[in-house]
PDB file of N, CA and C in Angstrom:
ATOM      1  N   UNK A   1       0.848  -1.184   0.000  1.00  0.00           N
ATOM      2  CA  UNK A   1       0.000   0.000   0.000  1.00  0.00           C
ATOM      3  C   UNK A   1       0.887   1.239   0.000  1.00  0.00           C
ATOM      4  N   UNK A   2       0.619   2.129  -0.873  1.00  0.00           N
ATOM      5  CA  UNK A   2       1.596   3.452  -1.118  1.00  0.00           C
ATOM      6  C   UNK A   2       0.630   4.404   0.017  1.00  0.00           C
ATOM      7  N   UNK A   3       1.698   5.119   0.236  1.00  0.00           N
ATOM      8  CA  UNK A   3       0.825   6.489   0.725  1.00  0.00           C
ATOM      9  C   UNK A   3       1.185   7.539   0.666  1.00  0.00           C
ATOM     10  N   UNK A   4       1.682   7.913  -1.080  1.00  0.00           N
ATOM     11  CA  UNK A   4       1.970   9.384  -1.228  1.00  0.00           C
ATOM     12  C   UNK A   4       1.897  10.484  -0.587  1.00  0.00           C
ATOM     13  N   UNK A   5       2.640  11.439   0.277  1.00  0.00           N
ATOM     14  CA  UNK A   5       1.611  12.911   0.486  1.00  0.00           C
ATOM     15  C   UNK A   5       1.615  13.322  -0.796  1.00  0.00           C
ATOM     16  N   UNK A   6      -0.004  13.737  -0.885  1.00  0.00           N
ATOM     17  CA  UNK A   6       0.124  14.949  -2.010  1.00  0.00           C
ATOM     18  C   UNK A   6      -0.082  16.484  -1.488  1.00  0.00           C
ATOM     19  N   UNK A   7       0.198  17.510  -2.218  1.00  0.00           N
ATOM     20  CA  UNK A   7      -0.406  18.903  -1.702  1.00  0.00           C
ATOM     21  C   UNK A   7      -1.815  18.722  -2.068  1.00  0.00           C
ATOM     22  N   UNK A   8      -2.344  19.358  -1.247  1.00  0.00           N
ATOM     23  CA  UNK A   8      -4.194  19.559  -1.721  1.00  0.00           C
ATOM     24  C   UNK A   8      -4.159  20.597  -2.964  1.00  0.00           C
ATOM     25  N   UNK A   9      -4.826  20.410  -3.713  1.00  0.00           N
ATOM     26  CA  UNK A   9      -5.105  21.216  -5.246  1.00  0.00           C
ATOM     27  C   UNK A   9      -6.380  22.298  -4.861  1.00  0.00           C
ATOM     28  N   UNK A  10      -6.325  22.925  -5.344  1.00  0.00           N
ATOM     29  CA  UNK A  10      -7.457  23.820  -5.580  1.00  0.00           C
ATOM     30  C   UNK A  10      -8.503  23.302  -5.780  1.00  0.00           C
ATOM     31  N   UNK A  11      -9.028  23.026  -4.460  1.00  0.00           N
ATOM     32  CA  UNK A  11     -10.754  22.685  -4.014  1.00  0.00           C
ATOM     33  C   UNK A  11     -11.890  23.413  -3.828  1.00  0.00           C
ATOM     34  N   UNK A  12     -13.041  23.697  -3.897  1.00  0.00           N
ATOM     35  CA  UNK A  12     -13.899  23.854  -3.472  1.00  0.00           C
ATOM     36  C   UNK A  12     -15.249  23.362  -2.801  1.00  0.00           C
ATOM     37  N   UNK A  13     -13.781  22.568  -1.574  1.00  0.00           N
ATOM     38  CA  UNK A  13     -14.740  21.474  -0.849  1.00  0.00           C
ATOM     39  C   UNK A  13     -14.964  22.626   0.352  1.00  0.00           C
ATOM     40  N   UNK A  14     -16.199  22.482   0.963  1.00  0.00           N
ATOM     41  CA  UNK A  14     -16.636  23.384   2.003  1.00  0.00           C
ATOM     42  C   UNK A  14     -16.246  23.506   3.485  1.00  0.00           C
ATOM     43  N   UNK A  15     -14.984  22.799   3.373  1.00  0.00           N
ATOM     44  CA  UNK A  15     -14.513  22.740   4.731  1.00  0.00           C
ATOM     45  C   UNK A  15     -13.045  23.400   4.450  1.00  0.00           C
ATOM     46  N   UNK A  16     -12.249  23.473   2.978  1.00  0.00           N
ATOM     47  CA  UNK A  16     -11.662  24.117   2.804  1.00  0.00           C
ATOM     48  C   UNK A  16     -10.034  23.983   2.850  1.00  0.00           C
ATOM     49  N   UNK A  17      -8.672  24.210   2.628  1.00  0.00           N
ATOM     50  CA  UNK A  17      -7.967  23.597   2.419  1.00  0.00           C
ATOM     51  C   UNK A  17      -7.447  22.371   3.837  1.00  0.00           C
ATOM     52  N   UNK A  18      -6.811  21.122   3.342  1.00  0.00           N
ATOM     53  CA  UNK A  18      -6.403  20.306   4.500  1.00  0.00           C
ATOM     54  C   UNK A  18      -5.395  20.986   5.253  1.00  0.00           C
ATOM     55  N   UNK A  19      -5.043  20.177   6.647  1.00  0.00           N
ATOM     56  CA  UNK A  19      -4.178  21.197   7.673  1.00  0.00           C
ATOM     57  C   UNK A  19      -3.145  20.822   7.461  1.00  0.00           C
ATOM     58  N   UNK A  20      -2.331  21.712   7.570  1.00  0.00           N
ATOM     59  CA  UNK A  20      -0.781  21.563   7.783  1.00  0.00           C
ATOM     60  C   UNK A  20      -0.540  20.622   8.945  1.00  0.00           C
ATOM     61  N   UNK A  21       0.266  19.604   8.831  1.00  0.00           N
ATOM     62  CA  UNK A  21       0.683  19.152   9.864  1.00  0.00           C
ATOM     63  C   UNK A  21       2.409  18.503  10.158  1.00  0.00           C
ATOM     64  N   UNK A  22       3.139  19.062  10.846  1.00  0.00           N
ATOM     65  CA  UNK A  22       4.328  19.043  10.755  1.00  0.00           C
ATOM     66  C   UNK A  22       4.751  17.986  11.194  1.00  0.00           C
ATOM     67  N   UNK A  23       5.807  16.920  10.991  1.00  0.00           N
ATOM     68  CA  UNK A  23       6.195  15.579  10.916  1.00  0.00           C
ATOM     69  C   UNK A  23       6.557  15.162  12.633  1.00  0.00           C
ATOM     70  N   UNK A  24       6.412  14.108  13.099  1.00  0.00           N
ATOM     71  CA  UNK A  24       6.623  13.710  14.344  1.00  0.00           C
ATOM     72  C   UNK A  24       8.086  14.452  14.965  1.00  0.00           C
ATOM     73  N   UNK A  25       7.357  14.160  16.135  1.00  0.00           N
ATOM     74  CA  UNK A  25       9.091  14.615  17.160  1.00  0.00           C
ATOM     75  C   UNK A  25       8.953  13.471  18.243  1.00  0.00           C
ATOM     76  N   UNK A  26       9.734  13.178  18.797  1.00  0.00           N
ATOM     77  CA  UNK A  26       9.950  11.704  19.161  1.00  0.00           C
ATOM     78  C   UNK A  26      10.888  12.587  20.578  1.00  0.00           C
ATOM     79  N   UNK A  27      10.602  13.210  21.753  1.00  0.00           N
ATOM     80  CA  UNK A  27      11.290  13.413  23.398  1.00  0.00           C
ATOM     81  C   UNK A  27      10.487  12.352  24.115  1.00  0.00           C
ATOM     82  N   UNK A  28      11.971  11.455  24.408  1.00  0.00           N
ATOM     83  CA  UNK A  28      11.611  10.847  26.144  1.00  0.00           C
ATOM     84  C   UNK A  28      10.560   9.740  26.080  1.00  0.00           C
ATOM     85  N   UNK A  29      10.028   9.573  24.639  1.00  0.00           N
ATOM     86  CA  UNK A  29       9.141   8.541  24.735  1.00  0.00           C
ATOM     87  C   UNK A  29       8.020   9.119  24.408  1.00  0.00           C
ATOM     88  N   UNK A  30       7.704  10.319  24.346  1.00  0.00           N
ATOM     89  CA  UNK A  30       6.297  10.975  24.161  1.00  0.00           C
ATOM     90  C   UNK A  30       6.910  11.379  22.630  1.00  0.00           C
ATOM     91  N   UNK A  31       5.501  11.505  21.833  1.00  0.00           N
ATOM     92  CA  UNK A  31       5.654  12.036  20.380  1.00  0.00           C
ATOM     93  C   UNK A  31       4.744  13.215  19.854  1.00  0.00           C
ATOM     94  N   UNK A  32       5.394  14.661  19.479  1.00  0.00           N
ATOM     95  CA  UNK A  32       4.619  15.393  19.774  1.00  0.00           C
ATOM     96  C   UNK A  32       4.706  15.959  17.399  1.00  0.00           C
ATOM     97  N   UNK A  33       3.650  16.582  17.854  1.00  0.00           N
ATOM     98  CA  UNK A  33       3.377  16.897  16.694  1.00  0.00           C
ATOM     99  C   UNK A  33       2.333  17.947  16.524  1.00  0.00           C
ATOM    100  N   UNK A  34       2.594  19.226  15.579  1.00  0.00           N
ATOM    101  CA  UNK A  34       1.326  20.256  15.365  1.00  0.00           C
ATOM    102  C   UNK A  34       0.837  19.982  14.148  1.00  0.00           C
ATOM    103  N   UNK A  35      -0.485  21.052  14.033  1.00  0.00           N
ATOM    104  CA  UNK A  35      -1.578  20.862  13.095  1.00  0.00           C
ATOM    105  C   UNK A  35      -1.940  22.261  12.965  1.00  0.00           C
ATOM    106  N   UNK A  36      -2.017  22.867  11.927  1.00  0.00           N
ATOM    107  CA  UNK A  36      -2.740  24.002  11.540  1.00  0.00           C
ATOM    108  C   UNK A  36      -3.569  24.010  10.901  1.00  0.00           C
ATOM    109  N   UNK A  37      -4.729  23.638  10.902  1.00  0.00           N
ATOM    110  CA  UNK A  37      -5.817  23.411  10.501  1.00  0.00           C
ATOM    111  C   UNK A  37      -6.922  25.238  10.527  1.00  0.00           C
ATOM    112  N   UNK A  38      -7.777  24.728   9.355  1.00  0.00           N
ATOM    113  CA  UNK A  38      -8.833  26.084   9.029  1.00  0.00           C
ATOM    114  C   UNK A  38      -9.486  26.081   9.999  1.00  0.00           C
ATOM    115  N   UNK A  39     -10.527  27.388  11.018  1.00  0.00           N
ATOM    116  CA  UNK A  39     -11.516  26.829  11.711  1.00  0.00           C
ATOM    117  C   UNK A  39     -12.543  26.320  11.383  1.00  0.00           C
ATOM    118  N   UNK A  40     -13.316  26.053  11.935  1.00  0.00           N
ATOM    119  CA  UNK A  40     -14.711  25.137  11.928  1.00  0.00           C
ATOM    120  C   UNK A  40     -13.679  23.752  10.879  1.00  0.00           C
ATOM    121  N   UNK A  41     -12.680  23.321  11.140  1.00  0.00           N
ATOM    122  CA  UNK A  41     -12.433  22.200  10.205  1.00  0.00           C
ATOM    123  C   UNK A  41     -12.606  21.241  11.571  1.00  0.00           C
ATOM    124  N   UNK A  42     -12.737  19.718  10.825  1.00  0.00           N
ATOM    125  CA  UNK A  42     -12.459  18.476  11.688  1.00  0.00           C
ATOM    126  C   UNK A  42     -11.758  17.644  10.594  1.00  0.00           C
ATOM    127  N   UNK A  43     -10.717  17.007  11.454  1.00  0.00           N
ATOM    128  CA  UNK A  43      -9.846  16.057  11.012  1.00  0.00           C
ATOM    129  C   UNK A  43      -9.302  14.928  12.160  1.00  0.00           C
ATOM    130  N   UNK A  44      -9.291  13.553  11.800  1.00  0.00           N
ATOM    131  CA  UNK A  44      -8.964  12.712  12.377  1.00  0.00           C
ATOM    132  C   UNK A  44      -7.115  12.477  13.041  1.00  0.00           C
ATOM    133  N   UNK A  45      -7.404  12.770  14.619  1.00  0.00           N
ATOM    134  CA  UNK A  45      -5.834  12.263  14.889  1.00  0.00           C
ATOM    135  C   UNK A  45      -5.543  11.035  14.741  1.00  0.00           C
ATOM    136  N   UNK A  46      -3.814  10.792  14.590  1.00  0.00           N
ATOM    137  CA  UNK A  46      -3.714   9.773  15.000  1.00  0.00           C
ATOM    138  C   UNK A  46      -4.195   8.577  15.977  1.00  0.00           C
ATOM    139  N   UNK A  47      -4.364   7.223  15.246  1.00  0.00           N
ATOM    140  CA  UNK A  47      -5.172   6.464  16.250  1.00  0.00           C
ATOM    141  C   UNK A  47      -5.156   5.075  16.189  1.00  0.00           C
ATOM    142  N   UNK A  48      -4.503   4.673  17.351  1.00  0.00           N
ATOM    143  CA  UNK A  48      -4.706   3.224  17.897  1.00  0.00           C
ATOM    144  C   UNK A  48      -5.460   2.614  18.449  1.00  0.00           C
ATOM    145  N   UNK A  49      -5.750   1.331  18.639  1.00  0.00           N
ATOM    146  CA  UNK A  49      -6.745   0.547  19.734  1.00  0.00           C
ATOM    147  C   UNK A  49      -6.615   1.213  21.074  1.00  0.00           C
ATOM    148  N   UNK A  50      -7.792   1.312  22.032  1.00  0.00           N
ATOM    149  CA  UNK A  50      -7.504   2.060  23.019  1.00  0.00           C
ATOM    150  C   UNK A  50      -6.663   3.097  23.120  1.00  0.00           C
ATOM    151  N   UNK A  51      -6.465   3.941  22.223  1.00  0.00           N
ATOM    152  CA  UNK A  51      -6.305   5.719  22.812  1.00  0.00           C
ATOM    153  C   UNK A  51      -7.469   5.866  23.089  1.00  0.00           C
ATOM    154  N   UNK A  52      -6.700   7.138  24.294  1.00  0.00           N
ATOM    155  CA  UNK A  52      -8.189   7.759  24.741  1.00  0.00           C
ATOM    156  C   UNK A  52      -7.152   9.318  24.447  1.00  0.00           C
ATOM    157  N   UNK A  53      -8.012  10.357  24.350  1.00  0.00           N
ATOM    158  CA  UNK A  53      -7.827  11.850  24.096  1.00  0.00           C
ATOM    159  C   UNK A  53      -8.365  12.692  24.816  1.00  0.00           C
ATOM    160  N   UNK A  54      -7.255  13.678  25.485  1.00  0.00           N
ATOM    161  CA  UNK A  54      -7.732  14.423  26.406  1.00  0.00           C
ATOM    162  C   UNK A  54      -7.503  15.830  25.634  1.00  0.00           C
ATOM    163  N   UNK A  55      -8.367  16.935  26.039  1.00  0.00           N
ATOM    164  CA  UNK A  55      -7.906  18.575  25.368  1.00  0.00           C
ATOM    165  C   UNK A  55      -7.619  18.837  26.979  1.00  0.00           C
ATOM    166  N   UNK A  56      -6.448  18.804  26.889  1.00  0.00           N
ATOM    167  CA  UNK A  56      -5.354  19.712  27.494  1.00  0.00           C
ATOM    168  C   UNK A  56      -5.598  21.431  28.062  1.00  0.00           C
ATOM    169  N   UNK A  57      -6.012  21.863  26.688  1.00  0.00           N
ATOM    170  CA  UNK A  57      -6.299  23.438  26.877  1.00  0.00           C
ATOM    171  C   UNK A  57      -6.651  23.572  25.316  1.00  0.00           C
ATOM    172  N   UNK A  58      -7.283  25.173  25.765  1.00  0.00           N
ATOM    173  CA  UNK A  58      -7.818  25.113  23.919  1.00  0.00           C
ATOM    174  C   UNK A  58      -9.554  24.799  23.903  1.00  0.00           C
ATOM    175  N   UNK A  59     -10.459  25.478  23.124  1.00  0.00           N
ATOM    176  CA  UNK A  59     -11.514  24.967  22.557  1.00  0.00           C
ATOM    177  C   UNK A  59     -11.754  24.509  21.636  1.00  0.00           C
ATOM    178  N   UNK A  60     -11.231  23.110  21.442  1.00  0.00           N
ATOM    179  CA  UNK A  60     -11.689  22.327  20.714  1.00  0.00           C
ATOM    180  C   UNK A  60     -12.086  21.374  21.180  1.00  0.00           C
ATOM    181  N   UNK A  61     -13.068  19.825  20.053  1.00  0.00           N
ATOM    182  CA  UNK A  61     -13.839  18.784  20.928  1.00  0.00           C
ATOM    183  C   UNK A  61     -13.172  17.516  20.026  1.00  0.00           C
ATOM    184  N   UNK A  62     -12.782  16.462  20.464  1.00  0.00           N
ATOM    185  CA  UNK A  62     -12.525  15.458  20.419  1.00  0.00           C
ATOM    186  C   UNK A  62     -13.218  14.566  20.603  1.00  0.00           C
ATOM    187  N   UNK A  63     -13.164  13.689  19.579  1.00  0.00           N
ATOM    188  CA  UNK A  63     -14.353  12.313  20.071  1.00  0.00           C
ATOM    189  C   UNK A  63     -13.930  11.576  20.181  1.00  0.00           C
ATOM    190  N   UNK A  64     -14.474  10.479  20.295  1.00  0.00           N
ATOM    191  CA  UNK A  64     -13.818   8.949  21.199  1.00  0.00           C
ATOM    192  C   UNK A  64     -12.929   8.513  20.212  1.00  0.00           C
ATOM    193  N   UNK A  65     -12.888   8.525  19.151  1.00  0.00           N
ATOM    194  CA  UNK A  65     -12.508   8.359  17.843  1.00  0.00           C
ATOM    195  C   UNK A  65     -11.099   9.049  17.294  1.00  0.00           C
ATOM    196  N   UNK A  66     -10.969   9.840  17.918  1.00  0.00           N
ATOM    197  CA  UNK A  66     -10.084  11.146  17.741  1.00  0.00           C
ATOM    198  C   UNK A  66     -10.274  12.296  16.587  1.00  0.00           C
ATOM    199  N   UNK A  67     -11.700  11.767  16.442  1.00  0.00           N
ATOM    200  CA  UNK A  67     -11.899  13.366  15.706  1.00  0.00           C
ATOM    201  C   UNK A  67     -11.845  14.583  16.120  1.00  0.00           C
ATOM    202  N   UNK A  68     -11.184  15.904  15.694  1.00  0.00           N
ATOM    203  CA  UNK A  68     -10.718  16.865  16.429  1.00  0.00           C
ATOM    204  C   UNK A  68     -11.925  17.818  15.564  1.00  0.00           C
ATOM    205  N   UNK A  69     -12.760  18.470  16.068  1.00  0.00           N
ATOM    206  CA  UNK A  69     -13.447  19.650  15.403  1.00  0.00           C
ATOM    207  C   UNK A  69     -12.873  21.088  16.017  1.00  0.00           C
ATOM    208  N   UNK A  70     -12.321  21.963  15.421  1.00  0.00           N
ATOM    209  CA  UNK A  70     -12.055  23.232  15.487  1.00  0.00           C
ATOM    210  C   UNK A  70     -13.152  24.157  15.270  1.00  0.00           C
ATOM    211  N   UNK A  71     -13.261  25.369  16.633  1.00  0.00           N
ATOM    212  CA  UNK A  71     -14.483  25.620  16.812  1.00  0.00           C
ATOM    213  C   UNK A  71     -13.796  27.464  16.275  1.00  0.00           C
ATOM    214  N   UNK A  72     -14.021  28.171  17.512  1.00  0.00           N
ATOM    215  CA  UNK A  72     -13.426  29.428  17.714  1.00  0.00           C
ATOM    216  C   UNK A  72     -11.966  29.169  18.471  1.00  0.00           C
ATOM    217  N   UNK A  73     -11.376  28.269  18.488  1.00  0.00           N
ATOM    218  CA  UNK A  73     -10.081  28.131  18.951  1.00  0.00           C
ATOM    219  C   UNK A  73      -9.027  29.089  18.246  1.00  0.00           C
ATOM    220  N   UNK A  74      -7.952  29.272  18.548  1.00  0.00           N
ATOM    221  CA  UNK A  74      -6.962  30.040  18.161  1.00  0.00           C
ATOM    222  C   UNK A  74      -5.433  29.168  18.328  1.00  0.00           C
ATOM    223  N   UNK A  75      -5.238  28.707  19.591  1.00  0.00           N
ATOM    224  CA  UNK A  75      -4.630  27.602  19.277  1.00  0.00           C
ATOM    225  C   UNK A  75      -4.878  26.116  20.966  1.00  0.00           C
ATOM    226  N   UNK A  76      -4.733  25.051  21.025  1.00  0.00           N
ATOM    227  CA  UNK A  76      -4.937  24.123  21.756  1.00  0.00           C
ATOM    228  C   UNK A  76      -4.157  22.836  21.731  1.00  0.00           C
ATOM    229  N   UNK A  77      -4.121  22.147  22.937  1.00  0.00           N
ATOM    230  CA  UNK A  77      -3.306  20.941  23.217  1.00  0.00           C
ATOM    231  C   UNK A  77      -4.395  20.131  23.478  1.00  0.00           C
ATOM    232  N   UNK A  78      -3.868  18.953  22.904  1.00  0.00           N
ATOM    233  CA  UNK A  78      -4.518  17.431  22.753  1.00  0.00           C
ATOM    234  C   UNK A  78      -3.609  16.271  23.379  1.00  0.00           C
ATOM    235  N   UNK A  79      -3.762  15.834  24.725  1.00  0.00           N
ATOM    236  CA  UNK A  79      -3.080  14.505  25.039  1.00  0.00           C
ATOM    237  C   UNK A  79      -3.659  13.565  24.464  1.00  0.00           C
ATOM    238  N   UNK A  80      -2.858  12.458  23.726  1.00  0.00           N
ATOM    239  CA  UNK A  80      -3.318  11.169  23.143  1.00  0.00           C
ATOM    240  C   UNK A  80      -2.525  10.049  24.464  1.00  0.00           C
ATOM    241  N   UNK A  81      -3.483   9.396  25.023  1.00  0.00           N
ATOM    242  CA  UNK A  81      -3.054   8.004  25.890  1.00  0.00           C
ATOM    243  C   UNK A  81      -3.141   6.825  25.396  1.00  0.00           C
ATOM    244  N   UNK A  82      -1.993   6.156  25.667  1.00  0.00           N
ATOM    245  CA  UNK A  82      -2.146   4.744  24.891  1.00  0.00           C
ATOM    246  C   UNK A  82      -3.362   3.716  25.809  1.00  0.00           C
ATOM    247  N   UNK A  83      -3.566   2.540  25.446  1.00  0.00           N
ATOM    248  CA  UNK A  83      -4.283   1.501  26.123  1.00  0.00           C
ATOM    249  C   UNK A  83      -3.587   1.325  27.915  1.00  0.00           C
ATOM    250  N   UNK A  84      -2.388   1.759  27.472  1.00  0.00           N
ATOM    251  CA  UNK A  84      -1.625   1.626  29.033  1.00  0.00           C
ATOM    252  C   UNK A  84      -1.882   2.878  30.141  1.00  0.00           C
ATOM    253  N   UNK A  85      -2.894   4.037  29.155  1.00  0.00           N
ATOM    254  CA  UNK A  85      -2.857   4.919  30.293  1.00  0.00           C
ATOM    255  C   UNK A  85      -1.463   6.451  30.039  1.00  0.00           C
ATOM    256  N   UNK A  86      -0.194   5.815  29.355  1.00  0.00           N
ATOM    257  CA  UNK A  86       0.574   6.233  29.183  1.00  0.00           C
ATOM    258  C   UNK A  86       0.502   7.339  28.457  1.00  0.00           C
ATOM    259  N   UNK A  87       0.801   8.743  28.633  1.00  0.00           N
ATOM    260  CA  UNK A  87       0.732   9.691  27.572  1.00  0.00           C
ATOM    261  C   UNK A  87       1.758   9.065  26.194  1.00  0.00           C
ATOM    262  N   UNK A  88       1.174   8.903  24.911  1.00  0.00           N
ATOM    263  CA  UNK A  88       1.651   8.621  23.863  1.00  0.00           C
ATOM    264  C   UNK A  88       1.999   9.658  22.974  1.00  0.00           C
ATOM    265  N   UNK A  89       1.101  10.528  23.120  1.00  0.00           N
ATOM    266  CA  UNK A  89       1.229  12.119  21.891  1.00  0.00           C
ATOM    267  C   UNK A  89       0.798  13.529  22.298  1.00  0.00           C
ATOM    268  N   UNK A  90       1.404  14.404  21.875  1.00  0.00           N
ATOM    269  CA  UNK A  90       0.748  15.385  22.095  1.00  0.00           C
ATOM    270  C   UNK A  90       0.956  16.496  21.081  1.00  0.00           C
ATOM    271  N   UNK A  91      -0.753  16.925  20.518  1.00  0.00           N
ATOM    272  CA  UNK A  91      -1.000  17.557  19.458  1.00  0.00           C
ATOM    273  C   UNK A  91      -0.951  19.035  19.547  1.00  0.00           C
ATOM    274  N   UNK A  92      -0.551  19.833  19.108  1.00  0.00           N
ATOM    275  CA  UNK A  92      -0.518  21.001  19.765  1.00  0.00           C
ATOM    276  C   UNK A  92      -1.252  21.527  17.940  1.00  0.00           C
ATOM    277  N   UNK A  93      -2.384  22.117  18.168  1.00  0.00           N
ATOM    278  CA  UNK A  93      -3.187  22.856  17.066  1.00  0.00           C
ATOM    279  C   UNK A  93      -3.106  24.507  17.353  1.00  0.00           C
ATOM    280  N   UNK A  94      -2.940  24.902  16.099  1.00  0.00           N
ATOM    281  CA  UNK A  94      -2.903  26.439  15.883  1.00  0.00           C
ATOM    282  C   UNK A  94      -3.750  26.921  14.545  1.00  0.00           C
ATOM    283  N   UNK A  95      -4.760  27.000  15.248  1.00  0.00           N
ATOM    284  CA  UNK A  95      -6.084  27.198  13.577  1.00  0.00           C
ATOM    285  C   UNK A  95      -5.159  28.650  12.984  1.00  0.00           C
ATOM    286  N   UNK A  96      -5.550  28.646  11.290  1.00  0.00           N
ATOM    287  CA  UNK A  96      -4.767  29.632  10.726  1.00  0.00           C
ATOM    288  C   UNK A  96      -5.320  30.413  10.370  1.00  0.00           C
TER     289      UNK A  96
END
């Protein structure tokens, strides 16, 4: 299975261009990573069996799922926990 990135092309899908999201960072065992996403966008975090997702800070809503919807936020933190409880990730979003 390939999984090219491509750039998003000139859409006029109503949610509007996809988010920037800058490549993993790997401290201490935790893996952190941002997202600049449009507001009112939702996009799926990363996701394993049993994560659970906490918002940290920030107004945004997360679902069990790790869908992230961006509301009036400006920018927010997302803990991702593995099945162990363990903090696994942390998303740090800055709507653009």
């Amino acid at each position: 299975m390939s999984t090219k990135h491509q750039e998003p092309k000139d859409t006029s899908k109503k949610n509007g261009p996809s988010p920037e999201i800058t490549p993993i960072v790997e401290v201490n065992g935790v893996y952190y990573r941002t997202a600049k996403p449009p507001r009112n966008y939702s996009y799926a975090l990363s996701n394993y069996p049993d994560d659970t997702y906490k918002v940290a800070s920030g107004n945004v809503t997360v679902s069990a799922s790790g869908v992230v919807q961006t509301t009036t936020v400006t920018t927010a933190r997302i803990e991702i926990y593995g099945g162990n409880g363990k903090l696994r990730m942390v998303y740090t979003v800055k709507v653009l």
